[in-house]
Each structure stands twice: as structure tokens, then as C-alpha cells.
Protein backbone atom coordinates (compact mmCIF):
# COMPACT_ATOMS: atom_id res chain seq x y z
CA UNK A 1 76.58 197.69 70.79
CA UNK A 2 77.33 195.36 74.08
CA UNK A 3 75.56 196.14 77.03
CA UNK A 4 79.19 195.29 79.06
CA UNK A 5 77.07 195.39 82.37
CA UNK A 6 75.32 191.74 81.29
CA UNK A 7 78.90 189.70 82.21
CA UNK A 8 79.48 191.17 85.94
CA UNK A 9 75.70 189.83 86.48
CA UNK A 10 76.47 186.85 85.24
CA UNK A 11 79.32 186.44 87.13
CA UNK A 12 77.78 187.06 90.55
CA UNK A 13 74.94 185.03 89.53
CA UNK A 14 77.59 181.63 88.59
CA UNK A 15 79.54 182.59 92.51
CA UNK A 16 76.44 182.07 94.04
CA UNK A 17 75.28 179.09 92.23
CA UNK A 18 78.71 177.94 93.22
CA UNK A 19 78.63 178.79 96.98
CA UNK A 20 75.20 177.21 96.99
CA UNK A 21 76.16 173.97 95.45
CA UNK A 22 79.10 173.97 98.23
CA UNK A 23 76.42 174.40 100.78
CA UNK A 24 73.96 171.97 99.72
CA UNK A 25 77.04 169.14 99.34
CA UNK A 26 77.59 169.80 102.57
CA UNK A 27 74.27 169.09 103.83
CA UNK A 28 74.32 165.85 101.98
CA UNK A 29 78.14 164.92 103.36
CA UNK A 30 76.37 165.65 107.05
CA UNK A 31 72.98 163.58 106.62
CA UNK A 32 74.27 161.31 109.47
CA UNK A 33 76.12 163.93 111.71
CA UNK A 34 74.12 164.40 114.83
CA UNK A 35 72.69 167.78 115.67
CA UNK A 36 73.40 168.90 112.20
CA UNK A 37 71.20 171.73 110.75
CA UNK A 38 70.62 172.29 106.79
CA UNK A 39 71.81 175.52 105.70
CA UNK A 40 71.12 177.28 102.54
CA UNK A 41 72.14 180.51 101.14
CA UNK A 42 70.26 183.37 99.46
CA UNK A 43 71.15 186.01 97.03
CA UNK A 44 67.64 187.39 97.16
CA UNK A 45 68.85 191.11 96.75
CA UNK A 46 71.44 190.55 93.70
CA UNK A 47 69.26 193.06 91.40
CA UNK A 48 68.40 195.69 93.74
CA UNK A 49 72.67 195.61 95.11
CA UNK A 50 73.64 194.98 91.45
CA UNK A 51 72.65 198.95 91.23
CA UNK A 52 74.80 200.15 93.86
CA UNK A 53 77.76 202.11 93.14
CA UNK A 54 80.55 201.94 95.19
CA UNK A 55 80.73 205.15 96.50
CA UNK A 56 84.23 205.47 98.10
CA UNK A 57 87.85 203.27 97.01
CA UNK A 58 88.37 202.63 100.58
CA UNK A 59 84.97 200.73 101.20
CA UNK A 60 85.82 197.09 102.18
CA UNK A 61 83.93 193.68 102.74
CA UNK A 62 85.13 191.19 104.89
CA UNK A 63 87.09 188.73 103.15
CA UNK A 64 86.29 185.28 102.16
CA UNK A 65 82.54 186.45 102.12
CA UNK A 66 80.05 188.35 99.75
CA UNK A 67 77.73 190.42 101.68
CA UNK A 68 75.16 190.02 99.34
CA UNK A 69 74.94 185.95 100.07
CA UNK A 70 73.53 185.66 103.14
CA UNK A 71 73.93 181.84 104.60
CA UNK A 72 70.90 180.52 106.89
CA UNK A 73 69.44 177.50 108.61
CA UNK A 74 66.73 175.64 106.56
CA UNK A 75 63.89 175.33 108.58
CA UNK A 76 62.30 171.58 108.95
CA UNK A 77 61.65 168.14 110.45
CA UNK A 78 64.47 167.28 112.75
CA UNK A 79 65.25 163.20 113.23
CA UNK A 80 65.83 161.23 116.07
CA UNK A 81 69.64 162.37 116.13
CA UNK A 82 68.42 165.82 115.90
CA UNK A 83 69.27 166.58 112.22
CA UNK A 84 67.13 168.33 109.96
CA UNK A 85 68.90 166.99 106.31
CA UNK A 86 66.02 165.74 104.26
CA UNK A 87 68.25 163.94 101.26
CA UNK A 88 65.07 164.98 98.61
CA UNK A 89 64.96 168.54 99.01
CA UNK A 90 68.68 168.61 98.89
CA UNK A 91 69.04 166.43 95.73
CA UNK A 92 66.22 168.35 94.30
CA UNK A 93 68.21 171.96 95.29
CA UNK A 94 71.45 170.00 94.00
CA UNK A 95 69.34 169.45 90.50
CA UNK A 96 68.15 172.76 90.41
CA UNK A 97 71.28 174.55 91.27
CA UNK A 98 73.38 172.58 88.69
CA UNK A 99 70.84 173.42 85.87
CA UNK A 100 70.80 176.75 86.43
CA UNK A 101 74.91 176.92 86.37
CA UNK A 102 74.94 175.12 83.10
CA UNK A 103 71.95 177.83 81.73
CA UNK A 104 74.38 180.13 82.93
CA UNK A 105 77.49 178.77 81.18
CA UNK A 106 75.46 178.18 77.67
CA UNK A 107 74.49 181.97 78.10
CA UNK A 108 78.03 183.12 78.14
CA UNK A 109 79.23 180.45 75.48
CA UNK A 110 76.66 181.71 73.13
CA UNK A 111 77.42 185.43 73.60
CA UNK A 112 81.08 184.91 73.34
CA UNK A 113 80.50 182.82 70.21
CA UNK A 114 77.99 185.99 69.10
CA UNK A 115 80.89 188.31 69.59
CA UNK A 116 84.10 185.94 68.03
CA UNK A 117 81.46 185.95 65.18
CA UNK A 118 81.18 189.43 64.88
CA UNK A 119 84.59 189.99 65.05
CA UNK A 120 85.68 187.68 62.41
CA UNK A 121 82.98 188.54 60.03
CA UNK A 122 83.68 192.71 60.71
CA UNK A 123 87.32 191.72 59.31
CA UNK A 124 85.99 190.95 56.27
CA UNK A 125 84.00 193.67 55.08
């Protein structure tokens, strides 16, 4: 049997890889913006809220955001035009980031080719 909880963690784990690539972009787009600061955002708490049930229907977030990414200022060396972007870290995060959405996506492509498998081979028998 499927565990059917394993694609809603995937799922959150893909948005945030997603938000984060948008976020380190951006730092890269701003590397000659004066005053600009590198921001990051973390998802350090996605297994303990993955647990939570919702409780009541008329719970709300605020829209456009996920509470459970929370977006903060990378702390480091700030140039002469008072920006902290240091281009290797962020093509290093960008790297990083990437590779762990396409982990992600041949995860899911594998499981749905597990399960079209299954499906096609159950017809037969």
C-alpha cells in the first residue's frame, strides 16, 4: 500500500526550493544595488509543522505567504556600497538549491512510474 502522506511532503519541500531559488536570483539580480542585504529563507520546521493538524476550517494564513518559510537577512561582509551579496555563496546556494529540486522531481517521476507500473501490470493478472 501507498503511504499517500509522502506527495504533500514533497510538495512543500519543491515550494520552498522554489521560493528559495526566487530569493537567491534576487540576490544575484541586486549584487550592484547599493545598501542591498542578502536574504535567504528557511523551512527549518517543515517536519515538526508537517505533523500539525489543522484543527479548525476557519483557520487562515495570510495570503501570498507560507508561515512555515520564514525569509531573513544573511548575515556577512558588507562592500564599499554597503551590500552584503557575495556572488559565491549565492551561486553555490543556486547549485545546491537546483540539485535538490531535480532530486525532488526524479523522486516523484520514479514513484509515479512505480505506480503506472503497478497499475498496468495489476490489469493483467
Amino acid at each position: 500500500m501507498m503511504d499517500n502522506r509522502l506527495f504533500p511532503v514533497i510538495e512543500d519541500r519543491m515550494d520552498w526550493t522554489a521560493k528559495r531559488q526566487q530569493m537567491l536570483s534576487a540576490n544575484v539580480a541586486n549584487i550592484d544595488t547599493p545598501g542591498y542585504r542578502t536574504k535567504d529563507v528557511s523551512f527549518s520546521e517543515q517536519l515538526q509543522l508537517l505533523q500539525l493538524n489543522v484543527t479548525n476550517s476557519k483557520h487562515m494564513t495570510p495570503s501570498g505567504t507560507d508561515p512555515r518559510m520564514e525569509e531573513f537577512e544573511v548575515k556577512g561582509k558588507v562592500g564599499l556600497n554597503d551590500n552584503s551579496v557575495d556572488l559565491d555563496r549565492e551561486m553555490s546556494e543556486l547549485t545546491k538549491n537546483g540539485l535538490q529540486y531535480v532530486a525532488l522531481i526524479q523522486f516523484v517521476s520514479q514513484k509515479l512510474k512505480t505506480i503506472r507500473s503497478a497499475i498496468n501490470e495489476g490489469g493483467r493478472g
